[in-house]
C-alpha atoms as a PDB file:
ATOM      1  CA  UNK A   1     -53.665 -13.023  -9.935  1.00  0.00           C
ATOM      2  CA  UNK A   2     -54.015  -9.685  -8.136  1.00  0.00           C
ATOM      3  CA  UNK A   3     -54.218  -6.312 -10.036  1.00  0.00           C
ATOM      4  CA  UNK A   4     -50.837  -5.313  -8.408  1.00  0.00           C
ATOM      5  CA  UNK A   5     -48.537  -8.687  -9.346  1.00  0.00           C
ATOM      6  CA  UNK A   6     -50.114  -8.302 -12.597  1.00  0.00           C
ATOM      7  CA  UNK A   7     -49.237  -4.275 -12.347  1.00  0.00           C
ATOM      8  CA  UNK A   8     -45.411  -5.648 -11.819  1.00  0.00           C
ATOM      9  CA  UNK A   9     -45.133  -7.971 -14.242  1.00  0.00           C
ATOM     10  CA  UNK A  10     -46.574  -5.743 -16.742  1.00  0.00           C
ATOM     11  CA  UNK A  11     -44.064  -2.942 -16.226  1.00  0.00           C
ATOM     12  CA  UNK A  12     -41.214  -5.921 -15.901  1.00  0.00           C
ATOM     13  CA  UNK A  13     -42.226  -6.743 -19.353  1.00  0.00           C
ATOM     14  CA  UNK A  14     -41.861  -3.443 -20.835  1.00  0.00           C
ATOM     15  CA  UNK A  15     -38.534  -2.621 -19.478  1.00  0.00           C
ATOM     16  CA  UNK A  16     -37.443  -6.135 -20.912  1.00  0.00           C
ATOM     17  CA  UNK A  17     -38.560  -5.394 -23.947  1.00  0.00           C
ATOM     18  CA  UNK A  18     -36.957  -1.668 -24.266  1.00  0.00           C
ATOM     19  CA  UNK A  19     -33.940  -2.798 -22.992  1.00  0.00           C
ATOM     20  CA  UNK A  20     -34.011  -5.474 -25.635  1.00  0.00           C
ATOM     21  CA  UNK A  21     -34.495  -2.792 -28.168  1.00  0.00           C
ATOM     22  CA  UNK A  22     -32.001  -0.680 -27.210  1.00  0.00           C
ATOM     23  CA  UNK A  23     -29.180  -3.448 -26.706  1.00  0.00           C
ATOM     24  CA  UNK A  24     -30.285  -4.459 -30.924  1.00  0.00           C
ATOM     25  CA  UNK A  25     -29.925  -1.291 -32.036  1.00  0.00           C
ATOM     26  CA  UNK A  26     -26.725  -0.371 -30.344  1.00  0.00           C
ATOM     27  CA  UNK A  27     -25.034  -3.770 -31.702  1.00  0.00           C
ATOM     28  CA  UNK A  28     -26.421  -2.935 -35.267  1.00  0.00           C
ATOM     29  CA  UNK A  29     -24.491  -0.307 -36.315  1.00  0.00           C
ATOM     30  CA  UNK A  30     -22.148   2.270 -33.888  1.00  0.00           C
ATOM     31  CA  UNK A  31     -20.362   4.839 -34.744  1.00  0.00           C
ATOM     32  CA  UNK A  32     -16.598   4.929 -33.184  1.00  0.00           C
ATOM     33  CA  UNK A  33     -13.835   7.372 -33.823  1.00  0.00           C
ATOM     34  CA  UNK A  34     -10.847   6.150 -35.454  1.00  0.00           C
ATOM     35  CA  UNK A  35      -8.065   8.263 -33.994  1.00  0.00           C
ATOM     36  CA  UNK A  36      -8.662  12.064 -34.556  1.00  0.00           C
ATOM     37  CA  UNK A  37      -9.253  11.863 -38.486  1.00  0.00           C
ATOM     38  CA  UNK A  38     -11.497   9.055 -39.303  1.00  0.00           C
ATOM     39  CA  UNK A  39     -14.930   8.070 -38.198  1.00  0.00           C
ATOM     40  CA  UNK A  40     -16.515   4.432 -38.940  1.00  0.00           C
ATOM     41  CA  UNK A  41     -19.540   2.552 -39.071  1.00  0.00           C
ATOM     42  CA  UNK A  42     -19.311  -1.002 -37.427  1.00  0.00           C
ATOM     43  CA  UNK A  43     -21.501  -3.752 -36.885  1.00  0.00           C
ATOM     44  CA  UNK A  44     -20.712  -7.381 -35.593  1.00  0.00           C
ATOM     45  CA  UNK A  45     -20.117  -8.745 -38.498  1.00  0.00           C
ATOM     46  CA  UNK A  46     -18.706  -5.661 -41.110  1.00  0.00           C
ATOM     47  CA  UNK A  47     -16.639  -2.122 -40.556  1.00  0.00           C
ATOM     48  CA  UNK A  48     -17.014   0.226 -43.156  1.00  0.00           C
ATOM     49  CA  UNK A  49     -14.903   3.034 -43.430  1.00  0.00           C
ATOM     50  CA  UNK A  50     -17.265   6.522 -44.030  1.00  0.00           C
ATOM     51  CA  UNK A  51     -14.639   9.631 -43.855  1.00  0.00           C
ATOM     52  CA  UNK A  52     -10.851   9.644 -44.078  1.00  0.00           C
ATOM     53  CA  UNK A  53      -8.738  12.261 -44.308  1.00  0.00           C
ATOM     54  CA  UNK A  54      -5.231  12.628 -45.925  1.00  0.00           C
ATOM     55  CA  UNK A  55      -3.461  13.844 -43.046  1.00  0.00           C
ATOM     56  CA  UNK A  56      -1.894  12.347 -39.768  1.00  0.00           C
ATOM     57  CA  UNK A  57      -1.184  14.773 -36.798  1.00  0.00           C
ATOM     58  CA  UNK A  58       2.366  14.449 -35.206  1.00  0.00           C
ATOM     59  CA  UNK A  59       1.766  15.391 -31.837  1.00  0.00           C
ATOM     60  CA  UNK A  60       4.831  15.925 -28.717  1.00  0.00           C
ATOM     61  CA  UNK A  61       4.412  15.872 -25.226  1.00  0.00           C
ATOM     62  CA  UNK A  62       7.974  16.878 -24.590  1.00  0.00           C
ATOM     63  CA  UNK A  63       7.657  20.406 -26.259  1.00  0.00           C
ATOM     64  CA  UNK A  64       3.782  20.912 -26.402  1.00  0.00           C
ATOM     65  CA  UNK A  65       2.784  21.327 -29.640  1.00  0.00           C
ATOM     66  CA  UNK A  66       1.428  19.431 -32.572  1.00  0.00           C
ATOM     67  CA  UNK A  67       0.397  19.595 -36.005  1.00  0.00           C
ATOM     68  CA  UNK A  68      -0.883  17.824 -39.221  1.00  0.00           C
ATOM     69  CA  UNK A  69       1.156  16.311 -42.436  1.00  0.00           C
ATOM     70  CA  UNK A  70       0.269  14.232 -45.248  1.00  0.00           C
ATOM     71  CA  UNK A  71      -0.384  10.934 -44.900  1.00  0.00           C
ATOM     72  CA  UNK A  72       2.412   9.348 -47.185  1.00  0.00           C
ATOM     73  CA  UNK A  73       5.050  11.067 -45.568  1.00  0.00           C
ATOM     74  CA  UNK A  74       6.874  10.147 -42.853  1.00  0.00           C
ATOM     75  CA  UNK A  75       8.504  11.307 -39.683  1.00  0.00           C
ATOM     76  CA  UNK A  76      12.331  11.166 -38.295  1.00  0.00           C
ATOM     77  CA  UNK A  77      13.058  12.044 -34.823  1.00  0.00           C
ATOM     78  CA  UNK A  78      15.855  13.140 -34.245  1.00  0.00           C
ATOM     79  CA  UNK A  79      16.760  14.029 -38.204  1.00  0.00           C
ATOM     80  CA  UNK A  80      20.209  14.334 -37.208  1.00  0.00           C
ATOM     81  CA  UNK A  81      23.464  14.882 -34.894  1.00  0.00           C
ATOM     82  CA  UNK A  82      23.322  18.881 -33.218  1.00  0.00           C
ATOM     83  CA  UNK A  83      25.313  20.470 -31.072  1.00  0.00           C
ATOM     84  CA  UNK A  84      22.975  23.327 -31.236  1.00  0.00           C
ATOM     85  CA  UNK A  85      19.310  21.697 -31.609  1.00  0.00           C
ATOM     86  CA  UNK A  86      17.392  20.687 -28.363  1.00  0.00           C
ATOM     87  CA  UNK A  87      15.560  18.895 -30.282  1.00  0.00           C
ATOM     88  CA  UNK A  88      14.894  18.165 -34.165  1.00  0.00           C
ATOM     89  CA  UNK A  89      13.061  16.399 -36.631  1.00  0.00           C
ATOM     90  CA  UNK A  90      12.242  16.128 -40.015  1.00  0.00           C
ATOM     91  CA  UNK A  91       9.242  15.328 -42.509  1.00  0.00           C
ATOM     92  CA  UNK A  92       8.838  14.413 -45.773  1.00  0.00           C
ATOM     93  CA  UNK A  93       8.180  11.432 -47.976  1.00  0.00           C
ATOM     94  CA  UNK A  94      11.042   8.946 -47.709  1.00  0.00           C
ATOM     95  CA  UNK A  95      13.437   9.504 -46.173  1.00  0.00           C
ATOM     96  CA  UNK A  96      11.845  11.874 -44.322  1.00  0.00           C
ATOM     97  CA  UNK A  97      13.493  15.017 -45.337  1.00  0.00           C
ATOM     98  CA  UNK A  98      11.957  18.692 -47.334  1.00  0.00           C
ATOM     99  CA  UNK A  99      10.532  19.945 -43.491  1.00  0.00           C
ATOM    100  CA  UNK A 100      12.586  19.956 -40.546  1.00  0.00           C
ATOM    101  CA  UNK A 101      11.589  21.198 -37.174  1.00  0.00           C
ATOM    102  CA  UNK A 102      14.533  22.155 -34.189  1.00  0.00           C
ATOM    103  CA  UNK A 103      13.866  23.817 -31.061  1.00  0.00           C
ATOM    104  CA  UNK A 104      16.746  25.723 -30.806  1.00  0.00           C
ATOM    105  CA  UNK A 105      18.475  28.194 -28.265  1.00  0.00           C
ATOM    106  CA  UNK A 106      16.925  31.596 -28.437  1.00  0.00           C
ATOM    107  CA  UNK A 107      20.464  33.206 -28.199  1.00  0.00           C
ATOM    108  CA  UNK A 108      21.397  30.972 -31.666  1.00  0.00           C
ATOM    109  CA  UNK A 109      18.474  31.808 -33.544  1.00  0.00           C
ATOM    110  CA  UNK A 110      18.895  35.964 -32.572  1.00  0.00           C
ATOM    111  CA  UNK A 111      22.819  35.284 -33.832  1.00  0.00           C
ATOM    112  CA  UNK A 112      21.355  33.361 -36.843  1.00  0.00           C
ATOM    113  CA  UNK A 113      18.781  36.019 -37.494  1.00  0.00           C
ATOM    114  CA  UNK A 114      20.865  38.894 -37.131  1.00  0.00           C
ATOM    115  CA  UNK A 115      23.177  37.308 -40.171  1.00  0.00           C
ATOM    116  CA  UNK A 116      20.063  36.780 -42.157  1.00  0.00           C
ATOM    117  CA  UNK A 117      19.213  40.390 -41.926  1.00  0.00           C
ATOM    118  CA  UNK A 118      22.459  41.348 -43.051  1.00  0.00           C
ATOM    119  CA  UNK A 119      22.519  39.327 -46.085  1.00  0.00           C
ATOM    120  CA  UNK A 120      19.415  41.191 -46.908  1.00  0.00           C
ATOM    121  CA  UNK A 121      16.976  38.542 -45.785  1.00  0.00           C
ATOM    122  CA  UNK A 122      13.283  40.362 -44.841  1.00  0.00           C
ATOM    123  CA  UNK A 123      10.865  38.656 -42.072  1.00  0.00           C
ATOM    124  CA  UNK A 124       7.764  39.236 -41.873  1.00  0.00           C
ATOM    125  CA  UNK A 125       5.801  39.354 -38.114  1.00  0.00           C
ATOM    126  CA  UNK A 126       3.460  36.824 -37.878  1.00  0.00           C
ATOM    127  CA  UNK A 127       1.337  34.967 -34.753  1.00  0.00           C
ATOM    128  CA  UNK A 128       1.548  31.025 -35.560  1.00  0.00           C
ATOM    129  CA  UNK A 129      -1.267  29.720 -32.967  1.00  0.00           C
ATOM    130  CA  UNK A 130      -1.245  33.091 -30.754  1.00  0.00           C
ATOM    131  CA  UNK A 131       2.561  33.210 -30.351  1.00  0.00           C
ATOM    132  CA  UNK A 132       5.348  35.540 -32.251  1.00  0.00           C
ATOM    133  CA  UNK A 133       6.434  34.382 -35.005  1.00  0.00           C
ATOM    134  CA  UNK A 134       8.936  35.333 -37.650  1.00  0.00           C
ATOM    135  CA  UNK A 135       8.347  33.958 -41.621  1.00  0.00           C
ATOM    136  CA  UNK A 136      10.738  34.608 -44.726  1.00  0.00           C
ATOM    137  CA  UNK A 137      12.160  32.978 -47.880  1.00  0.00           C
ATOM    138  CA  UNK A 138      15.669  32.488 -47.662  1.00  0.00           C
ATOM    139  CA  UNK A 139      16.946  32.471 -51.426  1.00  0.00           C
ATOM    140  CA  UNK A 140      20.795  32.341 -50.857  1.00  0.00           C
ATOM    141  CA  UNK A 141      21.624  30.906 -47.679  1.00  0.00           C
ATOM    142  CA  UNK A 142      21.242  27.941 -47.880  1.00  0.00           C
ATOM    143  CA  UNK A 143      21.700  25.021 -50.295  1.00  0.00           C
ATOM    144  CA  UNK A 144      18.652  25.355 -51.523  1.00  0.00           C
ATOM    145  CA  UNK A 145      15.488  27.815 -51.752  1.00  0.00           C
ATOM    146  CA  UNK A 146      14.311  27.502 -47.798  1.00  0.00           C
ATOM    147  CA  UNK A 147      11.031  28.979 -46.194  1.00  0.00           C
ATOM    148  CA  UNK A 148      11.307  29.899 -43.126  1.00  0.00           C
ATOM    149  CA  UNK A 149       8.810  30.287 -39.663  1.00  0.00           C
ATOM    150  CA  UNK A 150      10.378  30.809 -36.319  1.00  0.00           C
ATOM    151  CA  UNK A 151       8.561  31.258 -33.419  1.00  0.00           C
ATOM    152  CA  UNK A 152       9.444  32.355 -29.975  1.00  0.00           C
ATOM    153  CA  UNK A 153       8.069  30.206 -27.832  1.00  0.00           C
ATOM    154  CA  UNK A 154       9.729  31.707 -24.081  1.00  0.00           C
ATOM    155  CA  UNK A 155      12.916  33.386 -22.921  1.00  0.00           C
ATOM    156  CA  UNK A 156      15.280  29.973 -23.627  1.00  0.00           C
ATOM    157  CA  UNK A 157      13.584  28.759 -27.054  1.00  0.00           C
ATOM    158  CA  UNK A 158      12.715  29.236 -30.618  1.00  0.00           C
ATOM    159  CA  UNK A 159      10.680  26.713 -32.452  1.00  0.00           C
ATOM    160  CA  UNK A 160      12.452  26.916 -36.291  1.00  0.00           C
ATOM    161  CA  UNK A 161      10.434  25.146 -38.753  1.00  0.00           C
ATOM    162  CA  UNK A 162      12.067  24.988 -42.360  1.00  0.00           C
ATOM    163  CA  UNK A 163      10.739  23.373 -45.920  1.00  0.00           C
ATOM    164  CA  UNK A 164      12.258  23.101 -48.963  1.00  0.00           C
ATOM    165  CA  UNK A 165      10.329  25.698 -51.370  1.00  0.00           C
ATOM    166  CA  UNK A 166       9.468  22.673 -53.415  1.00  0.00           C
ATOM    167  CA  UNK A 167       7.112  21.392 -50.458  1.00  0.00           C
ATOM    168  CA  UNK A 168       5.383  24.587 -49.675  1.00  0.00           C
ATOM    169  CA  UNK A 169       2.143  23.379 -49.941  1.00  0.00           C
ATOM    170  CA  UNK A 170       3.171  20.415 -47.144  1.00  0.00           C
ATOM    171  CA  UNK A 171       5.074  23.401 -45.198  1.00  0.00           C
ATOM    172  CA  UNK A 172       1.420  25.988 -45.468  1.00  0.00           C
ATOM    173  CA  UNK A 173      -0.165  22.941 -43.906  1.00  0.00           C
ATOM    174  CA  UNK A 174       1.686  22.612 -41.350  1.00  0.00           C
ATOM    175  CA  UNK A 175       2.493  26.199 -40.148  1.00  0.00           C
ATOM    176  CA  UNK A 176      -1.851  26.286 -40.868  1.00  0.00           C
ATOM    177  CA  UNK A 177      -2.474  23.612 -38.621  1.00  0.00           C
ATOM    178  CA  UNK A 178       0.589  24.059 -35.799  1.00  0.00           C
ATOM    179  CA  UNK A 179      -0.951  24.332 -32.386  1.00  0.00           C
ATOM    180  CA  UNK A 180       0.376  24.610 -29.045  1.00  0.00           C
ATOM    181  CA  UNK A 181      -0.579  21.895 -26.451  1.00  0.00           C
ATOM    182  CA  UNK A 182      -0.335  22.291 -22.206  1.00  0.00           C
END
């Protein structure tokens, strides 16, 4: 055999057997992302779960924004009936209510806040994910104790997010983890 066939077979070898190598390891064990909160180790013949979190992230298209909630609750969209709302939903373990979430008219929620203000009611400035924002505790008007976050999002829209005081650790999460999407 001459030094050059025995040159190609040689090298022919070696990328057959690092190819081989490679394609065994890859099969044995891969890690894959599990939609945006969970990652996995899987192999042909097992999957075992490594990190979970206890969150989901609601995430809309429509209205560009997005944001994370516990696990066991659930989502309603829309919550209810509006004349006003745009849009609305709510969140909260079943059914679905302690959080709601309206874009509403910006000329309603000035009217709305203006009435607030009068009562008594004090907001504080705030910037939820680079954008104005408005937070208070409403004690009185409404049927129960209500915090509060609205955020201007342009000249036709607010973005009113609401919780039930009893879910204000759900609600901090949220307003915490609220983003703005393009």
């Amino acid at each position: 055999m001459s030094k050059s066939l025995l040159t190609f077979v040689l090298i022919l070898v070696i990328i057959g057997a690092a190819w081989w190598v490679w394609h065994e390891m890859s099969d044995s064990a891969v890690e894959v992302e599990i939609g945006t909160n969970q990652t996995a180790t899987t192999s042909p013949e097992e999957f075992v779960e490594i990190e979970t979190t206890d969150v989901n992230i609601y995430r809309n298209e429509d209205w560009g924004f997005q944001f994370e909630y516990p696990q066991e609750w659930e989502v309603r969209e829309p919550a209810f009936v509006s004349g006003v709302s745009l849009f609305n939903m709510a969140i909260g373990p079943a059914p679905a209510n302690g959080i709601t979430i309206n874009i509403t008219p910006k000329n309603w929620i000035e009217g709305a806040m203006t009435k607030m203000k009068a009562r008594g009611v004090v907001f504080e400035e705030i910037f939820l994910d680079g954008k104005s924002a408005y937070k208070t505790y409403d004690k009185d008007g409404w049927s129960r104790p209500a915090i509060l976050t609205l955020v201007l999002v342009s000249d036709e829209y607010w973005i009113d997010i609401t919780g039930i005081s009893k879910y204000e650790e759900e609600y901090n999460q949220i307003i915490e983890s609220f983003e703005f999407i393009e």
